[in-house]
PDB file of N, CA and C in Angstrom:
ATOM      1  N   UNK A   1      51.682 -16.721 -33.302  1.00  0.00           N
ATOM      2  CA  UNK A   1      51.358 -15.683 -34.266  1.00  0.00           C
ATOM      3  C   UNK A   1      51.571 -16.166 -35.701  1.00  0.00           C
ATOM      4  N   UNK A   2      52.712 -17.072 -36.149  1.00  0.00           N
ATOM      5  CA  UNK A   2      52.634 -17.098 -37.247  1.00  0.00           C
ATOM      6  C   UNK A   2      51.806 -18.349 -37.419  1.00  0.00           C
ATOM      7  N   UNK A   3      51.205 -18.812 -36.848  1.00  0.00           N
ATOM      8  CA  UNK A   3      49.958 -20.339 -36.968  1.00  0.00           C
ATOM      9  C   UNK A   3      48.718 -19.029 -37.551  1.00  0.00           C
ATOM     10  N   UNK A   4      48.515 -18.299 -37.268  1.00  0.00           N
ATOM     11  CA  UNK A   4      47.894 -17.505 -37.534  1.00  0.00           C
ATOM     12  C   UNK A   4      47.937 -16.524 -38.871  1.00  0.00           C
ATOM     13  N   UNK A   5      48.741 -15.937 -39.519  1.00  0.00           N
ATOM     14  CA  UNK A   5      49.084 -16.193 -40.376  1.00  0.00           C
ATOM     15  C   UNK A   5      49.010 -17.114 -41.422  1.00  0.00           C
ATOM     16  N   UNK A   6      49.724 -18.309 -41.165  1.00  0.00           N
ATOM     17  CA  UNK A   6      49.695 -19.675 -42.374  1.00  0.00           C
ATOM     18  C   UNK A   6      48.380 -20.006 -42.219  1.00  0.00           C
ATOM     19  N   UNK A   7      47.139 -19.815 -41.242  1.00  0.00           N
ATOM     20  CA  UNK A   7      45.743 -19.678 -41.285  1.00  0.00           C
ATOM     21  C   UNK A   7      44.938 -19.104 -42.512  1.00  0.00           C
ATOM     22  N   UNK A   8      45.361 -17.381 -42.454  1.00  0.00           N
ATOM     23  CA  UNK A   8      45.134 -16.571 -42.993  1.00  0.00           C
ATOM     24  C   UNK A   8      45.472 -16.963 -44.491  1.00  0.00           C
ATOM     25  N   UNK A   9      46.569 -17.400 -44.915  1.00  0.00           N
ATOM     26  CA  UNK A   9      46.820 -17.610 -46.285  1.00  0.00           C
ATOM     27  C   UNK A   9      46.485 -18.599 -46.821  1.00  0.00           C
ATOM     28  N   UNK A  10      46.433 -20.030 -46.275  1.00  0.00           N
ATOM     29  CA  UNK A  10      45.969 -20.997 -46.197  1.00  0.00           C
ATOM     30  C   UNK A  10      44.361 -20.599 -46.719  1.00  0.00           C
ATOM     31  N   UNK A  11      43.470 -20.101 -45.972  1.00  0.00           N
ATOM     32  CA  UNK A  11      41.988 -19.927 -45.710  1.00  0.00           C
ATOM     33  C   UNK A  11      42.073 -19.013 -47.517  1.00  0.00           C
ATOM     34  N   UNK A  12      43.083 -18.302 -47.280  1.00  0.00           N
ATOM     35  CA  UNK A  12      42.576 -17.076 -48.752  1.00  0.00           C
ATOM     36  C   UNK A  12      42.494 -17.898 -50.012  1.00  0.00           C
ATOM     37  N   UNK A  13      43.716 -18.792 -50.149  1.00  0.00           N
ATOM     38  CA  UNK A  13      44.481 -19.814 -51.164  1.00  0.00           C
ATOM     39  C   UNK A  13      42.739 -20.877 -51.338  1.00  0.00           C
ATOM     40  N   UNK A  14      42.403 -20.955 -50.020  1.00  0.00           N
ATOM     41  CA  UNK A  14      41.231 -21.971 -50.493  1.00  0.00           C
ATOM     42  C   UNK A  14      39.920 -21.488 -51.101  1.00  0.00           C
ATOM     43  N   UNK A  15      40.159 -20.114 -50.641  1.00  0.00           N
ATOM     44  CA  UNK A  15      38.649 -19.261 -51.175  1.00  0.00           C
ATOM     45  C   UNK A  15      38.712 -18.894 -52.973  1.00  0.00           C
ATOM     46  N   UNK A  16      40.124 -18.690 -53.119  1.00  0.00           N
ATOM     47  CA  UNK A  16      40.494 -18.320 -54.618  1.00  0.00           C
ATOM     48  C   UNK A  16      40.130 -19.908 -55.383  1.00  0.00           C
ATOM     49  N   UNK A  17      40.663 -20.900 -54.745  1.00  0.00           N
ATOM     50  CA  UNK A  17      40.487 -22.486 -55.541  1.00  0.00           C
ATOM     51  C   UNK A  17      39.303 -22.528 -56.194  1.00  0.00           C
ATOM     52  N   UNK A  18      38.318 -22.130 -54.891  1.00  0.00           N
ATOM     53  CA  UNK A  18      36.848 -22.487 -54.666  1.00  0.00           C
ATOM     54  C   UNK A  18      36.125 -21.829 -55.897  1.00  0.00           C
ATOM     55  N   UNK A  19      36.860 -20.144 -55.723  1.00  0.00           N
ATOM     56  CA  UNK A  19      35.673 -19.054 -56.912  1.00  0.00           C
ATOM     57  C   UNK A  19      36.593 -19.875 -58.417  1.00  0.00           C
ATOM     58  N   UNK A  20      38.109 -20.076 -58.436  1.00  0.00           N
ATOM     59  CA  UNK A  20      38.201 -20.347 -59.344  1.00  0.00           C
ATOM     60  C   UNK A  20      37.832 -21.902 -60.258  1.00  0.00           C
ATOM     61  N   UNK A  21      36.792 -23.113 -59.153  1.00  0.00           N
ATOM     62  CA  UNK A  21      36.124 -24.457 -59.546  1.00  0.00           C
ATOM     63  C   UNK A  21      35.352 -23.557 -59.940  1.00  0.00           C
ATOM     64  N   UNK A  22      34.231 -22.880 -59.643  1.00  0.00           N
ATOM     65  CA  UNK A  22      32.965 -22.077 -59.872  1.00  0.00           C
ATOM     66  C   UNK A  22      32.811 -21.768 -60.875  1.00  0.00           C
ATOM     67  N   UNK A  23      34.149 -20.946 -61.543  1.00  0.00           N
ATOM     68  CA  UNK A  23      34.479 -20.326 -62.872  1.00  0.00           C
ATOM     69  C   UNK A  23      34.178 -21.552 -63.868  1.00  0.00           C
ATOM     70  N   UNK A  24      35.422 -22.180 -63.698  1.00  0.00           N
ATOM     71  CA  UNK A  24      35.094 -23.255 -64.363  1.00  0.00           C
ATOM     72  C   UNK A  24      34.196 -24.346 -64.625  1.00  0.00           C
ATOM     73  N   UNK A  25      33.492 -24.343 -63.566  1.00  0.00           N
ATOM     74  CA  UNK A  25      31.986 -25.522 -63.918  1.00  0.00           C
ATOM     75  C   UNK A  25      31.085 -24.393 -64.371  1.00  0.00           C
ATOM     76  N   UNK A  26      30.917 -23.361 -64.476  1.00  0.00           N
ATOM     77  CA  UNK A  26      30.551 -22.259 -65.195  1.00  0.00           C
ATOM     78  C   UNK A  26      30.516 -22.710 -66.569  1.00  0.00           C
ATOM     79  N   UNK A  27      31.759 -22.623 -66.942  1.00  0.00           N
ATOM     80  CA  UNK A  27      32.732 -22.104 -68.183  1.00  0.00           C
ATOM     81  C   UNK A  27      31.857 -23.457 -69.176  1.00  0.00           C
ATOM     82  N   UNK A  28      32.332 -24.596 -68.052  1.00  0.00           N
ATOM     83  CA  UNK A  28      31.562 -26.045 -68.956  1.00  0.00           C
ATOM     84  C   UNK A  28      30.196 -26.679 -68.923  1.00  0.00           C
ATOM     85  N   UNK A  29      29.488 -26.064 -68.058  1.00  0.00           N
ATOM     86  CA  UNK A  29      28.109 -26.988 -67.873  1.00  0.00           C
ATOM     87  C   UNK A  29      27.140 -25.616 -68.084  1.00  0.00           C
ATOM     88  N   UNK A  30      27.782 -24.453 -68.235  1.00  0.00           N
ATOM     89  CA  UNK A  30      26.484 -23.915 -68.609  1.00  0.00           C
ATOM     90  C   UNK A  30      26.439 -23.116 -70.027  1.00  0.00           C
ATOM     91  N   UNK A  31      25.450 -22.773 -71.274  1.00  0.00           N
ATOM     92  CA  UNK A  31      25.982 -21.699 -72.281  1.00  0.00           C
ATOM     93  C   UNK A  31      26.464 -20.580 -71.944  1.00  0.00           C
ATOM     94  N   UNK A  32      27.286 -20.005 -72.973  1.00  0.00           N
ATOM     95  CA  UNK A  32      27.907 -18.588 -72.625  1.00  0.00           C
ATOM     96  C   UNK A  32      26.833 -17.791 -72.732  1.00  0.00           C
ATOM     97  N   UNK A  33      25.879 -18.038 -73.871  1.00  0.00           N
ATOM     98  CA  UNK A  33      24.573 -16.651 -73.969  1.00  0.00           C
ATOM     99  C   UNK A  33      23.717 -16.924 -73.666  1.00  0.00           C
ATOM    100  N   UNK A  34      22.627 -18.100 -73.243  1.00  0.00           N
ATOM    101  CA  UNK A  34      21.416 -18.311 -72.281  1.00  0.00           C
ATOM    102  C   UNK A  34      21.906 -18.733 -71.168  1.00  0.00           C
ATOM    103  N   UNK A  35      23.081 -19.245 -70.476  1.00  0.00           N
ATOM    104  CA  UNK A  35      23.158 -19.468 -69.295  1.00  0.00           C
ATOM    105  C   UNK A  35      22.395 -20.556 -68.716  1.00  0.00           C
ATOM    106  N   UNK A  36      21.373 -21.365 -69.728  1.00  0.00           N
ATOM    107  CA  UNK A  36      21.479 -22.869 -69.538  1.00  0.00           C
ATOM    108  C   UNK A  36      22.277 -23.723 -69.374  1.00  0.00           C
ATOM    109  N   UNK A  37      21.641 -24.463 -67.854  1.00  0.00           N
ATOM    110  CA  UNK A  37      22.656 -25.734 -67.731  1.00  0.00           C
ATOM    111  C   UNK A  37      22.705 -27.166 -68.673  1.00  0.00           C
ATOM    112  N   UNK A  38      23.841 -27.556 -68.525  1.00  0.00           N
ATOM    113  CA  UNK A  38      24.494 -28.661 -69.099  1.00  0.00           C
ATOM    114  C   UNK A  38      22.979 -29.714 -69.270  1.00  0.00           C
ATOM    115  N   UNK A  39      22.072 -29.525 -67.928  1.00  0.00           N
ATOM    116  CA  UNK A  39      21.257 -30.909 -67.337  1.00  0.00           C
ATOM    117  C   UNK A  39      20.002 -30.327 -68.628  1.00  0.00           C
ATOM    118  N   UNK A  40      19.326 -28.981 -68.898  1.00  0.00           N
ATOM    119  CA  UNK A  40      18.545 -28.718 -69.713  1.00  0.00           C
ATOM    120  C   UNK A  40      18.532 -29.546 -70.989  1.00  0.00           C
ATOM    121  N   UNK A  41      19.727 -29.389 -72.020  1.00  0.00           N
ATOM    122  CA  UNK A  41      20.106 -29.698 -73.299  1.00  0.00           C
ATOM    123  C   UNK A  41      20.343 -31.295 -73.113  1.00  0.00           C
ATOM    124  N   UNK A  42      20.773 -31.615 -72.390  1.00  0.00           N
ATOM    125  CA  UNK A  42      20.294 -33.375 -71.884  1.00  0.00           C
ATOM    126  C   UNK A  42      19.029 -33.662 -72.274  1.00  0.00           C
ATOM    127  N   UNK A  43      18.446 -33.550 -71.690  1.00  0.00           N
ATOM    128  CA  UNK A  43      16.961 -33.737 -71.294  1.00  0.00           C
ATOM    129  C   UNK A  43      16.245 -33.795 -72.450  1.00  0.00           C
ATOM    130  N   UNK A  44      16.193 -31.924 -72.947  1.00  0.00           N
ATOM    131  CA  UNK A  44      15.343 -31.620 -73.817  1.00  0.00           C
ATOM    132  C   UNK A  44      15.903 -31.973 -75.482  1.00  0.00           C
ATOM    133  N   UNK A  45      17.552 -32.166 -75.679  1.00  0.00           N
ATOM    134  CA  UNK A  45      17.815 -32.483 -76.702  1.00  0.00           C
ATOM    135  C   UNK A  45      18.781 -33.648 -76.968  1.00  0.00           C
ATOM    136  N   UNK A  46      18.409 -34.552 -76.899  1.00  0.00           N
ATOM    137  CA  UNK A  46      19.039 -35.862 -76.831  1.00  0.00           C
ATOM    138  C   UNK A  46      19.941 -36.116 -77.678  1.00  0.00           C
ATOM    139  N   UNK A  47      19.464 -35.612 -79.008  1.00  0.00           N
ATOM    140  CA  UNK A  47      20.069 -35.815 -80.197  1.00  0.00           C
ATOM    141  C   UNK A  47      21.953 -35.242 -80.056  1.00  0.00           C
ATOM    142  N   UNK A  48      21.777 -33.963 -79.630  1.00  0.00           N
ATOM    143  CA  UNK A  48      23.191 -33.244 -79.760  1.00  0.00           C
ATOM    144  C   UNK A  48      23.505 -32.876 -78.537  1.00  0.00           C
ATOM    145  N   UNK A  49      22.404 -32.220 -78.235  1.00  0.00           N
ATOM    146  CA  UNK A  49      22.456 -31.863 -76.221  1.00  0.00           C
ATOM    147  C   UNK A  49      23.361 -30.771 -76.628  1.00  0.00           C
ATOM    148  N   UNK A  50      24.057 -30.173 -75.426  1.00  0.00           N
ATOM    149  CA  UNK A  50      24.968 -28.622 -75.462  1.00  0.00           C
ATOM    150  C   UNK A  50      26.219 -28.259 -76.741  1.00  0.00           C
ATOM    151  N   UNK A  51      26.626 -29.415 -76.945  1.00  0.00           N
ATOM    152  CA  UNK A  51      27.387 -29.349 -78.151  1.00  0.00           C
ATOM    153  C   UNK A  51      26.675 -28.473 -79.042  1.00  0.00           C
ATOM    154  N   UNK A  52      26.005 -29.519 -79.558  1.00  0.00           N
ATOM    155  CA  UNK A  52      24.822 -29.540 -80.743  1.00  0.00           C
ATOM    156  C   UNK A  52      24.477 -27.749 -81.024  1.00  0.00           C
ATOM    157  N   UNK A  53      23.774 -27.382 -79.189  1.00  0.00           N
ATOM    158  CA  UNK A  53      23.389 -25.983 -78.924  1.00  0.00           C
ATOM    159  C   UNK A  53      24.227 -25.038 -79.517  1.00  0.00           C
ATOM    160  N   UNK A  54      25.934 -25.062 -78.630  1.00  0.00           N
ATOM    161  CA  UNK A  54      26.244 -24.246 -78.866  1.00  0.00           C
ATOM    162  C   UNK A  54      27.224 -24.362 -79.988  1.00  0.00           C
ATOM    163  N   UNK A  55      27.136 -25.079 -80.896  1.00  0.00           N
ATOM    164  CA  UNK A  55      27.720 -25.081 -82.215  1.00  0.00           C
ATOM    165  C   UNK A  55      26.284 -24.209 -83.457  1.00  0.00           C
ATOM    166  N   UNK A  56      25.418 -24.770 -83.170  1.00  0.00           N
ATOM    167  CA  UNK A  56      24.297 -23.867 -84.101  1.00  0.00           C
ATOM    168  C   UNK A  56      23.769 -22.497 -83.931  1.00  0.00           C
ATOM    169  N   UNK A  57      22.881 -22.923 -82.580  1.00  0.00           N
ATOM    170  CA  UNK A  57      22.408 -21.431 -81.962  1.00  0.00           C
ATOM    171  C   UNK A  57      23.001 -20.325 -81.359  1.00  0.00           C
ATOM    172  N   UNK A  58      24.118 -20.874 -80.301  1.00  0.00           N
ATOM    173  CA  UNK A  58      25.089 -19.809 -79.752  1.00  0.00           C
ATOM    174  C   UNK A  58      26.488 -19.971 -80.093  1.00  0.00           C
ATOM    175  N   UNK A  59      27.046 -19.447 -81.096  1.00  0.00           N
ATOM    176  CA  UNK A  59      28.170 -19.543 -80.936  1.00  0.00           C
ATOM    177  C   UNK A  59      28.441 -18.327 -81.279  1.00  0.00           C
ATOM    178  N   UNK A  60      29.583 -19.021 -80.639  1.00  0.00           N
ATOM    179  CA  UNK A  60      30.338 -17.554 -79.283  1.00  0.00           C
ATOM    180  C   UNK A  60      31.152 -16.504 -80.109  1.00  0.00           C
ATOM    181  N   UNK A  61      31.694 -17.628 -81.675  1.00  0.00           N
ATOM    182  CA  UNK A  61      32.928 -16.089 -82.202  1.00  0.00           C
ATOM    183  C   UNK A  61      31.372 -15.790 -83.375  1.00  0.00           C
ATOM    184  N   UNK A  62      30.327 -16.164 -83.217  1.00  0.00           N
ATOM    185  CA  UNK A  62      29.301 -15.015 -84.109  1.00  0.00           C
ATOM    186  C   UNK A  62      29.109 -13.774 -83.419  1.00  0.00           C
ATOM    187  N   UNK A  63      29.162 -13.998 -82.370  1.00  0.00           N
ATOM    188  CA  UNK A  63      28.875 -12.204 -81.658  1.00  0.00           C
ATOM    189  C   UNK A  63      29.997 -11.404 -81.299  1.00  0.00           C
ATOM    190  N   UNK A  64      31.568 -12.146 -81.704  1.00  0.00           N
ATOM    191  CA  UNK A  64      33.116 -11.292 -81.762  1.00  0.00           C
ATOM    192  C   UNK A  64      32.577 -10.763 -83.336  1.00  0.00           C
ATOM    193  N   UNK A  65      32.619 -11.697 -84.189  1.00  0.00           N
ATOM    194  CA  UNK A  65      32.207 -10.781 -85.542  1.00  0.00           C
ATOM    195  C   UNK A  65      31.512 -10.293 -85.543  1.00  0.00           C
ATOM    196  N   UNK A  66      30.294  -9.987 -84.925  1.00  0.00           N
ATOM    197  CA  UNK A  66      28.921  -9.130 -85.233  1.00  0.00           C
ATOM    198  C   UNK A  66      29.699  -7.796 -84.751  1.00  0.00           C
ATOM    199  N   UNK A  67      30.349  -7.631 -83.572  1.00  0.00           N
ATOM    200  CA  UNK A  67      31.055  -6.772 -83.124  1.00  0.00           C
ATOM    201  C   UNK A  67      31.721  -5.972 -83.758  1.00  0.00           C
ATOM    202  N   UNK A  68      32.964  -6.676 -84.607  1.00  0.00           N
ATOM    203  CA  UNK A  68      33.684  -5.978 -85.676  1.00  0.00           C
ATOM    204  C   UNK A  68      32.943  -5.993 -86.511  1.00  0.00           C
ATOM    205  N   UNK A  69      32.239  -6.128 -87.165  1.00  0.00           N
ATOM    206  CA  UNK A  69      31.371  -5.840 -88.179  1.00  0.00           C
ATOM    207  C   UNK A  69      31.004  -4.440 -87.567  1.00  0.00           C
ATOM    208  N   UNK A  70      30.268  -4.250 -86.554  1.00  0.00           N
ATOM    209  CA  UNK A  70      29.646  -3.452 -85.986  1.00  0.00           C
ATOM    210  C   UNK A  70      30.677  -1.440 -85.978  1.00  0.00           C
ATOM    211  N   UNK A  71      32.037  -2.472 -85.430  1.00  0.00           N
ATOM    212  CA  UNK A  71      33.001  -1.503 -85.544  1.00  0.00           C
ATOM    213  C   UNK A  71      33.765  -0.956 -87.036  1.00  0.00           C
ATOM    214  N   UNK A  72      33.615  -1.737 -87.732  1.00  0.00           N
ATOM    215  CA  UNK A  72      33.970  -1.381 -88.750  1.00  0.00           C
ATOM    216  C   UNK A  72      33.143  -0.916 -89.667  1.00  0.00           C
ATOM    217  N   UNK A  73      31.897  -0.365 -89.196  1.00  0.00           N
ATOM    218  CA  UNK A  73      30.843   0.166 -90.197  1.00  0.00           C
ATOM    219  C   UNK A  73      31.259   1.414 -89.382  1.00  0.00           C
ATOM    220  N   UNK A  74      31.355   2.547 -90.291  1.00  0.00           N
ATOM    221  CA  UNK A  74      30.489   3.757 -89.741  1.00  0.00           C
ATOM    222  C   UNK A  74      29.397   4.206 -89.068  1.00  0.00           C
ATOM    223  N   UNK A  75      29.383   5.184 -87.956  1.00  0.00           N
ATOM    224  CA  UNK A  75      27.664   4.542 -86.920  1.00  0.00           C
ATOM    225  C   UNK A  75      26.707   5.449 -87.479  1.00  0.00           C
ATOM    226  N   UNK A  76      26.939   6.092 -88.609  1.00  0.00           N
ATOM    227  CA  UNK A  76      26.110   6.361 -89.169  1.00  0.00           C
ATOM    228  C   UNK A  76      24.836   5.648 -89.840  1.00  0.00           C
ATOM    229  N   UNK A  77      26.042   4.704 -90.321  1.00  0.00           N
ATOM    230  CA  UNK A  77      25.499   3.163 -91.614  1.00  0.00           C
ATOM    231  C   UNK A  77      24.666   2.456 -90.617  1.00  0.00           C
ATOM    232  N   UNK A  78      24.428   2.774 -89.044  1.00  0.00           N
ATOM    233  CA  UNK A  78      23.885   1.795 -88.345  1.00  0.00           C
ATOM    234  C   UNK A  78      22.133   1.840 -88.636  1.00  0.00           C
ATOM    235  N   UNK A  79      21.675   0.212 -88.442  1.00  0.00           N
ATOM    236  CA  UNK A  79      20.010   0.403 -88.545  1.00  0.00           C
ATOM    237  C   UNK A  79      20.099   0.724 -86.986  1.00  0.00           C
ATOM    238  N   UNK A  80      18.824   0.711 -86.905  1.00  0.00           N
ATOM    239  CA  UNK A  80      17.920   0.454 -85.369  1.00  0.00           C
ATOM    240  C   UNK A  80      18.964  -0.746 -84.664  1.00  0.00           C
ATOM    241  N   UNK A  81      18.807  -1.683 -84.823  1.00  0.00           N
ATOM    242  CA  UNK A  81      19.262  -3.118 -84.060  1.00  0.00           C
ATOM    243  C   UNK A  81      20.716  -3.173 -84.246  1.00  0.00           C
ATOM    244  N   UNK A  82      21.433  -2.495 -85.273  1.00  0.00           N
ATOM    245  CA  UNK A  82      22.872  -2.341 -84.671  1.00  0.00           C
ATOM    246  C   UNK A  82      23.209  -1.233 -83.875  1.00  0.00           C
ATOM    247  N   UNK A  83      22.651   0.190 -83.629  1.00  0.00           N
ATOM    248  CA  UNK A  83      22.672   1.359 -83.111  1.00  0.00           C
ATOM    249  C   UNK A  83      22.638   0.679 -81.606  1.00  0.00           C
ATOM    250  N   UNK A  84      21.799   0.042 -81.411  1.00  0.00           N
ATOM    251  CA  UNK A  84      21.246  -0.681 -80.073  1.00  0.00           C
ATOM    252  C   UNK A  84      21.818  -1.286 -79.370  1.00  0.00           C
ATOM    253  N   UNK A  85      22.387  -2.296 -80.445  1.00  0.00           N
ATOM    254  CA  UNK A  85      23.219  -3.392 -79.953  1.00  0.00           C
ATOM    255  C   UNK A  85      25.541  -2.917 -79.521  1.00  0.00           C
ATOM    256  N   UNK A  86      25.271  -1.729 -80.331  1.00  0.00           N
ATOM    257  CA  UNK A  86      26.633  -1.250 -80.780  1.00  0.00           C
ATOM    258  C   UNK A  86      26.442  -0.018 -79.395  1.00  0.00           C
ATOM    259  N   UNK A  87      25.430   0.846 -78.780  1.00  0.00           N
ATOM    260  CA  UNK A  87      25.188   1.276 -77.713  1.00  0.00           C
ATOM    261  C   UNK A  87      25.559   0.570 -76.277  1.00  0.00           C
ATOM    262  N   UNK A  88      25.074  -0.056 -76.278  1.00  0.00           N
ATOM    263  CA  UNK A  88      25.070  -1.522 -75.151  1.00  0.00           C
ATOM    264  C   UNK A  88      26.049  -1.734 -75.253  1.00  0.00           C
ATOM    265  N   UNK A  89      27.080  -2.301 -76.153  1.00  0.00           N
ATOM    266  CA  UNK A  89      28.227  -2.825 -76.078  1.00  0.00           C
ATOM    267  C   UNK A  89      29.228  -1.879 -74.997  1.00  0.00           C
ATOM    268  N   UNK A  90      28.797  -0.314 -75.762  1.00  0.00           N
ATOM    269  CA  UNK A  90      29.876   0.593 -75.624  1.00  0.00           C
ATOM    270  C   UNK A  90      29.853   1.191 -74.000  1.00  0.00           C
TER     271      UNK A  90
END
């Protein structure tokens, strides 16, 4: 009975490892906001490749500030595309 058991925890311990590699080759080979892989920005941009990407086009603390920006306006003061975007969030 308890082989059965140290089975059971054993088997759980390996399933958590597994989702938590996943996370992480996530975290590094793909962008946070298009969800392109690492192998795309290779390919198509030699010059900088994913760095390059997500230092210009996506970066990640422009849409924490767009946020507070967002929050710290009155939602009155909102246009169209922050009303939208400040909706969605919420």
């Amino acid at each position: 009975m308890l082989n059965v058991l140290f089975g059971i925890i054993i088997d759980t311990f390996a399933t958590l490892r597994d989702e938590k590699s996943k996370q992480y080759d996530d975290m590094v080979n793909k962008c946070f906001i298009c969800n392109y892989p690492r192998l795309i920005f290779q390919k198509y941009c030699p010059d900088g490749g994913m760095a390059k990407h997500i230092s210009k086009d996506h970066y990640a603390w422009n849409y924490a500030f767009y946020m507070v920006h967002l929050y710290t306006l009155d939602v009155s003061d909102h246009n169209g595309d922050e009303s939208y975007v400040f909706q969605k969030f919420e």
